[in-house]
PDB file of N, CA and C in Angstrom:
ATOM      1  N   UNK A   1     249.106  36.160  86.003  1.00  0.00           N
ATOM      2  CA  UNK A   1     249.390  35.099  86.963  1.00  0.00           C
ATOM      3  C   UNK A   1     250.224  35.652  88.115  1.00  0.00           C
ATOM      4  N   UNK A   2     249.923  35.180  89.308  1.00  0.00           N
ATOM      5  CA  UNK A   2     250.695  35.595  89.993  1.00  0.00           C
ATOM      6  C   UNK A   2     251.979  35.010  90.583  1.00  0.00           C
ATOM      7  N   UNK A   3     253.060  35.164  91.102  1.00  0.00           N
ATOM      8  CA  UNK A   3     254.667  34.971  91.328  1.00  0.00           C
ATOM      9  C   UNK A   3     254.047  33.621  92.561  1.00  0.00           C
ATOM     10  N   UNK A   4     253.055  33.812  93.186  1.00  0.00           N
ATOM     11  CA  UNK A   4     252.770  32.618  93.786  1.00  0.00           C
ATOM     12  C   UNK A   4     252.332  31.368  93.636  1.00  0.00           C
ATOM     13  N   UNK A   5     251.755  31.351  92.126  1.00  0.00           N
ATOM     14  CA  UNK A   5     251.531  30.571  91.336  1.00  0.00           C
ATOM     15  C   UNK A   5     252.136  29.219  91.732  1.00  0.00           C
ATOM     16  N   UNK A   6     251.996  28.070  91.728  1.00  0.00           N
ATOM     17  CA  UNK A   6     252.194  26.816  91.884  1.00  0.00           C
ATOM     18  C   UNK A   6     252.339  26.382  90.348  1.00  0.00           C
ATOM     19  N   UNK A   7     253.754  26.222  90.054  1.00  0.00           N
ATOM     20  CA  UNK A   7     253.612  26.000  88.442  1.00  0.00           C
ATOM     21  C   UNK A   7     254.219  24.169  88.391  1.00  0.00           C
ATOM     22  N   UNK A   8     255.420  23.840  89.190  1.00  0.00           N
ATOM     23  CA  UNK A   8     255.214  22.326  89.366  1.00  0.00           C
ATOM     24  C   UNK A   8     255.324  22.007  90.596  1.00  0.00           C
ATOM     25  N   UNK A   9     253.404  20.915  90.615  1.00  0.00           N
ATOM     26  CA  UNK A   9     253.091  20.496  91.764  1.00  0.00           C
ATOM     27  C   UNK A   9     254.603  19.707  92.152  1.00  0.00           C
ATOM     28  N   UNK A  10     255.434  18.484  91.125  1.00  0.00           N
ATOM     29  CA  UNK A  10     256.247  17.287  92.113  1.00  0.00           C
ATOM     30  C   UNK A  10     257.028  18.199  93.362  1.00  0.00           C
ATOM     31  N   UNK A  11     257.873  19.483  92.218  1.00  0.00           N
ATOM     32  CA  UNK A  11     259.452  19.846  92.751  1.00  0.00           C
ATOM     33  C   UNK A  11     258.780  20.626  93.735  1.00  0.00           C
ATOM     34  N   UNK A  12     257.456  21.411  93.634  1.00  0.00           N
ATOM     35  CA  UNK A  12     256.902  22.355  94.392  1.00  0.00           C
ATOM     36  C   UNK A  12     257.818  23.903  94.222  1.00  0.00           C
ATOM     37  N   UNK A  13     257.959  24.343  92.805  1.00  0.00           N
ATOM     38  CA  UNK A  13     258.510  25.354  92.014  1.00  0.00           C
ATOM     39  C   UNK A  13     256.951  26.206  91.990  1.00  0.00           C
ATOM     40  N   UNK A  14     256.750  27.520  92.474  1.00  0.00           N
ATOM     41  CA  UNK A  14     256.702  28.831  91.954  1.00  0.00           C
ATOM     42  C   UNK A  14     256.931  29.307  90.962  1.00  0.00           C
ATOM     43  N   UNK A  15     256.058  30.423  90.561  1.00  0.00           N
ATOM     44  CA  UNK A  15     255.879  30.653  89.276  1.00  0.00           C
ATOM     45  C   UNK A  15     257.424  31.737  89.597  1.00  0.00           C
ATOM     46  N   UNK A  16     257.474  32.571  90.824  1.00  0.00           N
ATOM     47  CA  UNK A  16     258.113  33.497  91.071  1.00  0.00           C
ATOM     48  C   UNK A  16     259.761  33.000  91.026  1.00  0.00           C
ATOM     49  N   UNK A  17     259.408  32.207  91.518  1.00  0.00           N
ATOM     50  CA  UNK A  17     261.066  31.418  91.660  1.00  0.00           C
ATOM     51  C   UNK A  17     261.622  30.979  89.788  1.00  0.00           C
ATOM     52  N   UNK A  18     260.930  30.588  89.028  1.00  0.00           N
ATOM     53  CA  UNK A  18     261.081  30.264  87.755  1.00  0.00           C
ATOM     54  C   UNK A  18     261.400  31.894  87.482  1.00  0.00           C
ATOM     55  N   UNK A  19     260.933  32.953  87.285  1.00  0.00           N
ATOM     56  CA  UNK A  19     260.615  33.896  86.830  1.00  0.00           C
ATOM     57  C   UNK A  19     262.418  34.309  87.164  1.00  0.00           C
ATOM     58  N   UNK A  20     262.707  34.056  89.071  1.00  0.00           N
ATOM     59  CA  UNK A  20     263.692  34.526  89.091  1.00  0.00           C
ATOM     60  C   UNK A  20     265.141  33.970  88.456  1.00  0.00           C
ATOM     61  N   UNK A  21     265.080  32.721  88.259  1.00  0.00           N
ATOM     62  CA  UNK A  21     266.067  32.087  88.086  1.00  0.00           C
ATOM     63  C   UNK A  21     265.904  32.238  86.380  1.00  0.00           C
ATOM     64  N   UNK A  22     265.262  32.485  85.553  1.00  0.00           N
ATOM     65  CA  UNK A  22     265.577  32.579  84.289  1.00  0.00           C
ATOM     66  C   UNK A  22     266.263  34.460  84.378  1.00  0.00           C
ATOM     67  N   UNK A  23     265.459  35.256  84.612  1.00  0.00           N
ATOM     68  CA  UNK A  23     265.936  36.852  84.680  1.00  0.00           C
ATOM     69  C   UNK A  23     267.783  36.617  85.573  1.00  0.00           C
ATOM     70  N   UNK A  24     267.792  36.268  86.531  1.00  0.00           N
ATOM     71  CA  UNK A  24     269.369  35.943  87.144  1.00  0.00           C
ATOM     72  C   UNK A  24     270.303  34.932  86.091  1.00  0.00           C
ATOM     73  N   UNK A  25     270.374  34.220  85.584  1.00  0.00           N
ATOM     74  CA  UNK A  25     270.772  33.271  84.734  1.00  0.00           C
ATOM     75  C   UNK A  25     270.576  32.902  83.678  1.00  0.00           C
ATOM     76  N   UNK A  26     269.871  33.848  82.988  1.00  0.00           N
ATOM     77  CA  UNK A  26     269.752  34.154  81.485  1.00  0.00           C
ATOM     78  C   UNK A  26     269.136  33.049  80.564  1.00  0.00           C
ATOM     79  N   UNK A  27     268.429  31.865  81.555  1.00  0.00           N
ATOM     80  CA  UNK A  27     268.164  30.801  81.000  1.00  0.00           C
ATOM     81  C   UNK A  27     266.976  30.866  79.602  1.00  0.00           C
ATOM     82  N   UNK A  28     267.317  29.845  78.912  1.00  0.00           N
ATOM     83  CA  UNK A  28     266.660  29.839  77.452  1.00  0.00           C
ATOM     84  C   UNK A  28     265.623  28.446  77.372  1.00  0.00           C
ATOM     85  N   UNK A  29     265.877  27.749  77.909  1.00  0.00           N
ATOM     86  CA  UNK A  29     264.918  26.399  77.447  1.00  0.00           C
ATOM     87  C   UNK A  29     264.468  25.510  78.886  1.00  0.00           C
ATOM     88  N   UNK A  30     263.626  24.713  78.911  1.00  0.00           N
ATOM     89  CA  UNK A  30     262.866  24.208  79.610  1.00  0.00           C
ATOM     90  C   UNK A  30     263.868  23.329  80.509  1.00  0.00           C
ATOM     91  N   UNK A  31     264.710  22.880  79.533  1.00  0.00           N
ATOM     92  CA  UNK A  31     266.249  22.106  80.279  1.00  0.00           C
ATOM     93  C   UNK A  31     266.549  22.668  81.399  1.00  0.00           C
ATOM     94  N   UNK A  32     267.224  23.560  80.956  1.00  0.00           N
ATOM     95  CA  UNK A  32     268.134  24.910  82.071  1.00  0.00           C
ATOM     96  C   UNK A  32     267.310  25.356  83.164  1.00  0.00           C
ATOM     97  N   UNK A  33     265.964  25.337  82.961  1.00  0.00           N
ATOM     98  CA  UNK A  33     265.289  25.949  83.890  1.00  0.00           C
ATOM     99  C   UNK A  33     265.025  24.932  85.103  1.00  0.00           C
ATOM    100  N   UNK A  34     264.824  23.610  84.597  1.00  0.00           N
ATOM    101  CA  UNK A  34     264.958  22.528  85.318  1.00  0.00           C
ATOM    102  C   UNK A  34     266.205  22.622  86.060  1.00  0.00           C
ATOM    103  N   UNK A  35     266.760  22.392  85.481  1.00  0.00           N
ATOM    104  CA  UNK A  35     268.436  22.262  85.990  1.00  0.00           C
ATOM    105  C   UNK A  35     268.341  23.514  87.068  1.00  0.00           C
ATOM    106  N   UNK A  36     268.458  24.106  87.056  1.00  0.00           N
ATOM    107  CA  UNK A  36     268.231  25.336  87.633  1.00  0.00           C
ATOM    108  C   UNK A  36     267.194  25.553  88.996  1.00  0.00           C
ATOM    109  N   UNK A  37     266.056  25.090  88.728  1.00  0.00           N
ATOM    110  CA  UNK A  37     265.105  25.028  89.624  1.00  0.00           C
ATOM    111  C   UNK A  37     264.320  23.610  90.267  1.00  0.00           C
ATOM    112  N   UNK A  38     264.810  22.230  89.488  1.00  0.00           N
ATOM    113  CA  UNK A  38     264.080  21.607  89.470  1.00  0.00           C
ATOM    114  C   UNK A  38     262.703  21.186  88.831  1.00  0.00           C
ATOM    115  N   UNK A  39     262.278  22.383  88.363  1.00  0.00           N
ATOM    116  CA  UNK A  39     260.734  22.770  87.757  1.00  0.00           C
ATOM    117  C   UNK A  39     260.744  21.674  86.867  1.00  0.00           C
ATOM    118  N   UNK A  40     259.527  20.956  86.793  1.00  0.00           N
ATOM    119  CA  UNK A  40     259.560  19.879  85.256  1.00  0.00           C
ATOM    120  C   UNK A  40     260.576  19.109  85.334  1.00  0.00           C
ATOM    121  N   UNK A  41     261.177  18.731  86.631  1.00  0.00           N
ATOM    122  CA  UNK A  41     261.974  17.433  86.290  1.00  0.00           C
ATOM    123  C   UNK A  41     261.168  16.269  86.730  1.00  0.00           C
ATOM    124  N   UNK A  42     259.897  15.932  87.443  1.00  0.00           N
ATOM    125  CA  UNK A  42     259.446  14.879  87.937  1.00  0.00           C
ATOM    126  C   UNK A  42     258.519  14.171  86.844  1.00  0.00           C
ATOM    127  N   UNK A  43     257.420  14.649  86.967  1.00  0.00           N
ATOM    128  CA  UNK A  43     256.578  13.686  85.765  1.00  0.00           C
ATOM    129  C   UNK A  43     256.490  14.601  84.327  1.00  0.00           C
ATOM    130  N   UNK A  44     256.440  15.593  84.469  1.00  0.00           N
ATOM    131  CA  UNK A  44     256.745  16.750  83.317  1.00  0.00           C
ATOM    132  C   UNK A  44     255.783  17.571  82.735  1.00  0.00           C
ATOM    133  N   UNK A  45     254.531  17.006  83.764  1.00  0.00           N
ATOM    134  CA  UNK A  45     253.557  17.940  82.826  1.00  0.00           C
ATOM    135  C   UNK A  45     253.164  19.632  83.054  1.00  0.00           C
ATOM    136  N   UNK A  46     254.171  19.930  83.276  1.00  0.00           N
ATOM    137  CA  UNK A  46     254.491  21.769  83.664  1.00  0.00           C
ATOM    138  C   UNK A  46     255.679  21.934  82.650  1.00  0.00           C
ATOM    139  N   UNK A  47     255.980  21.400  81.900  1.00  0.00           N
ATOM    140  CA  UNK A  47     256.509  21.535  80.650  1.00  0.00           C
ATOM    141  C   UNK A  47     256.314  22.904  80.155  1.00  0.00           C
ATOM    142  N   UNK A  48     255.282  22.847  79.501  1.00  0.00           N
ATOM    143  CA  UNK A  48     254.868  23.753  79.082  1.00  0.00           C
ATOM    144  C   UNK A  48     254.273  24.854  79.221  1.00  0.00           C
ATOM    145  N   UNK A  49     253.968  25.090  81.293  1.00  0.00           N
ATOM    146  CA  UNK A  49     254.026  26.387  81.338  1.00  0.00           C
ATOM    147  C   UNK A  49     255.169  27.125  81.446  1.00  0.00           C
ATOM    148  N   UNK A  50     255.937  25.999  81.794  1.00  0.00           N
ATOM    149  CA  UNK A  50     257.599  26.498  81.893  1.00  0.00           C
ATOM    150  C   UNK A  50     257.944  27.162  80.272  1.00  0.00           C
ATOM    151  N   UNK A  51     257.519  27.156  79.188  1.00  0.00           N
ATOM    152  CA  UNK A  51     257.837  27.378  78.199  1.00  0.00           C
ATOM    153  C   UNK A  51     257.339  28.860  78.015  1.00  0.00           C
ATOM    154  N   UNK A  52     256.067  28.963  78.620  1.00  0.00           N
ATOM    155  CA  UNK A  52     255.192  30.028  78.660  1.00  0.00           C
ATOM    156  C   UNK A  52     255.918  31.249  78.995  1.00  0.00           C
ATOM    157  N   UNK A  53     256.502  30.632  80.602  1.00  0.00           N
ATOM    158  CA  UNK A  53     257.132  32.124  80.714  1.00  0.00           C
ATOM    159  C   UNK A  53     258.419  32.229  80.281  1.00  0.00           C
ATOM    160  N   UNK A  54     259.201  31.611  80.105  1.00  0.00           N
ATOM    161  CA  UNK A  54     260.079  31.661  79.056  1.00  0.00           C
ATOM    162  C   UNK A  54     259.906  32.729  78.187  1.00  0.00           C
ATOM    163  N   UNK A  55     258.776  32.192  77.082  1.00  0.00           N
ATOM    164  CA  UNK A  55     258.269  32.554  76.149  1.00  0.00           C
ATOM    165  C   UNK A  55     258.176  34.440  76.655  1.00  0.00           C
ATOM    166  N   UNK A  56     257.444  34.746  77.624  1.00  0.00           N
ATOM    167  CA  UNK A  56     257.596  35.684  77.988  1.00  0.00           C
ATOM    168  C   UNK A  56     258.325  36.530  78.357  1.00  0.00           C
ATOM    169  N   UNK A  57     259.142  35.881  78.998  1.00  0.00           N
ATOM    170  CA  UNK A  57     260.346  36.786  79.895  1.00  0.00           C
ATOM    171  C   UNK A  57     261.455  37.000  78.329  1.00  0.00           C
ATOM    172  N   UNK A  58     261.768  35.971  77.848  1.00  0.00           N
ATOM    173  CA  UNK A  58     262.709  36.175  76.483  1.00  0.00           C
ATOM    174  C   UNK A  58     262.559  37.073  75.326  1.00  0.00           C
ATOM    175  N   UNK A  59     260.860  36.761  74.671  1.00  0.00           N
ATOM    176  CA  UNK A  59     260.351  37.365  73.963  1.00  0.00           C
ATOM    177  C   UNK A  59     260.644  36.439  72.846  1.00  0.00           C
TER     178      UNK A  59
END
């Protein structure tokens, strides 16, 4: 996927911007990342790619 990725249409969050704000801030859960970026705070259904890279970046 690429960092340009459109991951939530509401907040209009990037895949790249998620990517950065979990690697800078050590974030762990879908919460924080919100908090953090906004990502998945509007209707929520980017939930779960938000988990994805999580999932990735954490291991």
């Amino acid at each position: 996927m690429s960092r340009e990725e459109q991951i939530c249409n509401c907040m209009g969050v990037s895949r790249g911007e998620i990517e950065d704000a979990i690697k800078a801030q050590g974030l762990k859960t879908v919460e924080e990342v919100g908090e953090a970026t906004s990502a998945g705070t509007g209707c929520g259904g980017c939930q779960s790619l938000i988990q994805e890279i999580l999932d990735e970046i954490n291991g």
